[in-house]
C-alpha atoms as a PDB file:
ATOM      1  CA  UNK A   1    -144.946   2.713 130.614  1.00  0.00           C
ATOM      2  CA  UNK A   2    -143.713   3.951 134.055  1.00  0.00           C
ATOM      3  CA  UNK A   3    -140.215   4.050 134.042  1.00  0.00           C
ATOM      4  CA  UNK A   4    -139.720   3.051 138.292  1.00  0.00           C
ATOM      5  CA  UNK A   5    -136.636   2.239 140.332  1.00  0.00           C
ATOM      6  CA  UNK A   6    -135.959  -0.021 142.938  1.00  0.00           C
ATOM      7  CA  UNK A   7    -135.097   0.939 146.213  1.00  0.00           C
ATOM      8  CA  UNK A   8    -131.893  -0.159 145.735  1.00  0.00           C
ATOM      9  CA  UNK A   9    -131.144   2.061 143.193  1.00  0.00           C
ATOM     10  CA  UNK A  10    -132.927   4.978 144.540  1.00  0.00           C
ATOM     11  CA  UNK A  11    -130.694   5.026 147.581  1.00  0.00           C
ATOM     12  CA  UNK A  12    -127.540   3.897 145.913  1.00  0.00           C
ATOM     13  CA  UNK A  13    -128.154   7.308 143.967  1.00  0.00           C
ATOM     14  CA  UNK A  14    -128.662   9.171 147.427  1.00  0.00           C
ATOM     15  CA  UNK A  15    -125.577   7.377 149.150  1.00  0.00           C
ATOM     16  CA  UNK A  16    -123.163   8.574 146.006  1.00  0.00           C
ATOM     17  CA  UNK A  17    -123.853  12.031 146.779  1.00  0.00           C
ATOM     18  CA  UNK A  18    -121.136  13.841 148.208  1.00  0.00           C
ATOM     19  CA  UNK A  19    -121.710  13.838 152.508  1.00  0.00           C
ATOM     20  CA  UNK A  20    -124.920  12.326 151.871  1.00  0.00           C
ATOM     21  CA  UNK A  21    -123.737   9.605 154.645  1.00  0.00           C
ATOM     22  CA  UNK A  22    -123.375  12.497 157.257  1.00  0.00           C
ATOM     23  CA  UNK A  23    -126.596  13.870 156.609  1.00  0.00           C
ATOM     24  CA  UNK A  24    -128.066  10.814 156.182  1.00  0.00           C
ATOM     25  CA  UNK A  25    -126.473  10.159 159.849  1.00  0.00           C
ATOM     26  CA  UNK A  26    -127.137  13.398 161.490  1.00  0.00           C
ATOM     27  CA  UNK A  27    -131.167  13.237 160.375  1.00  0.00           C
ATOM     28  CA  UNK A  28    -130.482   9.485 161.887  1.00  0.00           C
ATOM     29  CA  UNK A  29    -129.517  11.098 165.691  1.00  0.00           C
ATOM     30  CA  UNK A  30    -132.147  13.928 165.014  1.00  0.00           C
ATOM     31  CA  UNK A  31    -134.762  11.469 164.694  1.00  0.00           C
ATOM     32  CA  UNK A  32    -133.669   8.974 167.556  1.00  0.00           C
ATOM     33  CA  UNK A  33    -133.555  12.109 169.697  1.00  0.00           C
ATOM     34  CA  UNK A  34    -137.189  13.005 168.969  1.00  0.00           C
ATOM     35  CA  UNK A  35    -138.793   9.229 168.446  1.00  0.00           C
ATOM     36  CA  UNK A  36    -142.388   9.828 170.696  1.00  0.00           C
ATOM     37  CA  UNK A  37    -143.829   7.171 172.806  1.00  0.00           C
ATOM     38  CA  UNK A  38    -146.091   5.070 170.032  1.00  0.00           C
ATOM     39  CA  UNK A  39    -142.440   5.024 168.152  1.00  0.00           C
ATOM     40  CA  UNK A  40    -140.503   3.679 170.757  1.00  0.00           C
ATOM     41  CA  UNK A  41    -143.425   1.161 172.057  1.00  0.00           C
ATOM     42  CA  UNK A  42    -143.108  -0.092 168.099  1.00  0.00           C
ATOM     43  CA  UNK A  43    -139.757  -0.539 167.881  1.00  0.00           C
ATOM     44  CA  UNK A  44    -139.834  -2.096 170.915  1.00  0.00           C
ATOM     45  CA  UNK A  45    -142.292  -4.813 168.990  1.00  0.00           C
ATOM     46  CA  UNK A  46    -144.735  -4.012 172.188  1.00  0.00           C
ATOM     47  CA  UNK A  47    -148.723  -3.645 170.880  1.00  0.00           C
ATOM     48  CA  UNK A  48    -150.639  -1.416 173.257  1.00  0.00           C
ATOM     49  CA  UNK A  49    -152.776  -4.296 174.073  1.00  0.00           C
ATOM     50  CA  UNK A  50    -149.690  -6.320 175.510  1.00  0.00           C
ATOM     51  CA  UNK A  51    -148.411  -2.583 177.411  1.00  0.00           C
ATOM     52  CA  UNK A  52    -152.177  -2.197 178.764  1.00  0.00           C
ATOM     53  CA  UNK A  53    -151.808  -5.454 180.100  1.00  0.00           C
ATOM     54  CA  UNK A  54    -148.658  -5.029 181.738  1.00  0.00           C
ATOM     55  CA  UNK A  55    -149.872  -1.838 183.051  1.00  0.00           C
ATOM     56  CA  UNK A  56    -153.143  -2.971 184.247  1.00  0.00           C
ATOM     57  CA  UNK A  57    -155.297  -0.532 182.020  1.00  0.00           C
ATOM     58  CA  UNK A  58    -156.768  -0.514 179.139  1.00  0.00           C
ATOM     59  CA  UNK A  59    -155.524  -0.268 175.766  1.00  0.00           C
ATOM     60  CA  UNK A  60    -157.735   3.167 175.428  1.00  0.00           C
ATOM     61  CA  UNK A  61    -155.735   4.534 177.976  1.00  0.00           C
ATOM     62  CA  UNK A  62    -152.281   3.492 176.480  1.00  0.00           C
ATOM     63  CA  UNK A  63    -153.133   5.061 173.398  1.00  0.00           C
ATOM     64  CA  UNK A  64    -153.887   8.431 175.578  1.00  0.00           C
ATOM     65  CA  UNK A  65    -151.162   8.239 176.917  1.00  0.00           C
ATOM     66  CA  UNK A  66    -149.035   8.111 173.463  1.00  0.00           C
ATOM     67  CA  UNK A  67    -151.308  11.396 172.576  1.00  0.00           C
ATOM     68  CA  UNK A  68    -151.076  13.255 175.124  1.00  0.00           C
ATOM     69  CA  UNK A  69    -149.247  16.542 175.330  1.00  0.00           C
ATOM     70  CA  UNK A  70    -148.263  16.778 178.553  1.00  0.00           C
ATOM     71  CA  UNK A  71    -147.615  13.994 181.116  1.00  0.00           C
ATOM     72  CA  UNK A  72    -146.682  13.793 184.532  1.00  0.00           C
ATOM     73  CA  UNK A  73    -143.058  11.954 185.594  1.00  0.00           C
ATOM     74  CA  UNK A  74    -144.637   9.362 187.918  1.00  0.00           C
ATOM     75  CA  UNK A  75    -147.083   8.611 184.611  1.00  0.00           C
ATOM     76  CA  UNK A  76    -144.455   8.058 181.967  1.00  0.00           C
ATOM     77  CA  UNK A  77    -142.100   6.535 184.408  1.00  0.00           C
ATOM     78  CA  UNK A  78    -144.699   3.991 184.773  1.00  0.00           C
ATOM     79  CA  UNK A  79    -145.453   3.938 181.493  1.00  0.00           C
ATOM     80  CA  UNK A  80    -141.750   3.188 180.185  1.00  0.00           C
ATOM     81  CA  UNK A  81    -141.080   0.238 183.231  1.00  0.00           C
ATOM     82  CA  UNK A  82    -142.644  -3.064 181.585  1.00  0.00           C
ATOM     83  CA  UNK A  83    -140.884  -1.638 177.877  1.00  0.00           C
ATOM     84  CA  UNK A  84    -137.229  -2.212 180.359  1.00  0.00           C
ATOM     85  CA  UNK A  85    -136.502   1.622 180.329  1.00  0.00           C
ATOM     86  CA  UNK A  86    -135.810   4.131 183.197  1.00  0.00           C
ATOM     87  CA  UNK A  87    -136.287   7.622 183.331  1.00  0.00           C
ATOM     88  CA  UNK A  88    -133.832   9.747 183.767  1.00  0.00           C
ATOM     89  CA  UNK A  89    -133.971  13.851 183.151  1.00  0.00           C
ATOM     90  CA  UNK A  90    -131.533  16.286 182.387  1.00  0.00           C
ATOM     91  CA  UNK A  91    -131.541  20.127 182.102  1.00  0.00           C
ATOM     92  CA  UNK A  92    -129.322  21.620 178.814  1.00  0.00           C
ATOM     93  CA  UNK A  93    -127.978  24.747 179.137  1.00  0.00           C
ATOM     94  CA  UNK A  94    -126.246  26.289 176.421  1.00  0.00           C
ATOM     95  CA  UNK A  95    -124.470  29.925 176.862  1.00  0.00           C
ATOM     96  CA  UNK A  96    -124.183  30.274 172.888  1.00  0.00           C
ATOM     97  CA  UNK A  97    -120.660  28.431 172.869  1.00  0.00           C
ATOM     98  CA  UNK A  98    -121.325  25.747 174.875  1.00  0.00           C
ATOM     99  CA  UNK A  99    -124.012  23.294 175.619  1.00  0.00           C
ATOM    100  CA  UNK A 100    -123.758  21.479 178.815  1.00  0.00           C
ATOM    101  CA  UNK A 101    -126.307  19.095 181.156  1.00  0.00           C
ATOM    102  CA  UNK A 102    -127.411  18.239 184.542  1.00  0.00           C
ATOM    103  CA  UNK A 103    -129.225  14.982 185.441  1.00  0.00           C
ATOM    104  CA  UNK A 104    -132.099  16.329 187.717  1.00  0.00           C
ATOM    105  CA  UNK A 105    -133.774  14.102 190.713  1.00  0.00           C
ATOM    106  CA  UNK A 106    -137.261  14.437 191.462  1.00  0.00           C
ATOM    107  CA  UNK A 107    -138.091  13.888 195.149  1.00  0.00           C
ATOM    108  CA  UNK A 108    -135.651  13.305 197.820  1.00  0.00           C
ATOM    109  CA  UNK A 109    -132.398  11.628 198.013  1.00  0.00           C
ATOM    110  CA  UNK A 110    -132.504   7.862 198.199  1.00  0.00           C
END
């Protein structure tokens, strides 16, 4: 017989692992700070069908634009409007002790 564990215990085993909770955080930001477009459109509870209507395309095209590796601003500024999300840009520089950013504008001066 297979001998399996609940979830529970599984990650009350992980948890009781000394600094597993700061890993388990740091993998946490990691992943936030990497989540692609179909991620954040599903957490979001948005289907592409309901984002290709409010977008006025199809849902073929939403799911190209999920894919694709390289879109233009004015294309995923559009595309992140109707989820309630603005675009904003920032260069990092880091000098190998610090890390620092600047918030870039595209076009002119509004």
């Amino acid at each position: 017989m297979v001998n399996a564990k609940s979830y529970r215990q599984l990650h009350d085993q992980v948890i009781a692992r000394p600094g597993a909770v700061e890993r388990l955080a740091a993998l946490r930001q990691e992943t936030l700070a990497e989540i692609g477009l179909y991620e954040m459109r599903r957490h979001l509870d948005w289907s592409q069908v309901g984002l290709a209507t409010a977008l006025g395309i199809s849902q073929a095209a939403v799911s190209q634009l999920e894919n694709a590796q390289d879109l233009t601003l004015s294309r995923l500024q559009k595309y992140l409007e109707p989820l309630g999300a603005k675009l904003r840009i920032q260069a990092v520089f880091d000098n190998g002790e610090d890390e620092y950013s600047i918030p870039i504008r595209i076009g002119k001066a509004s």
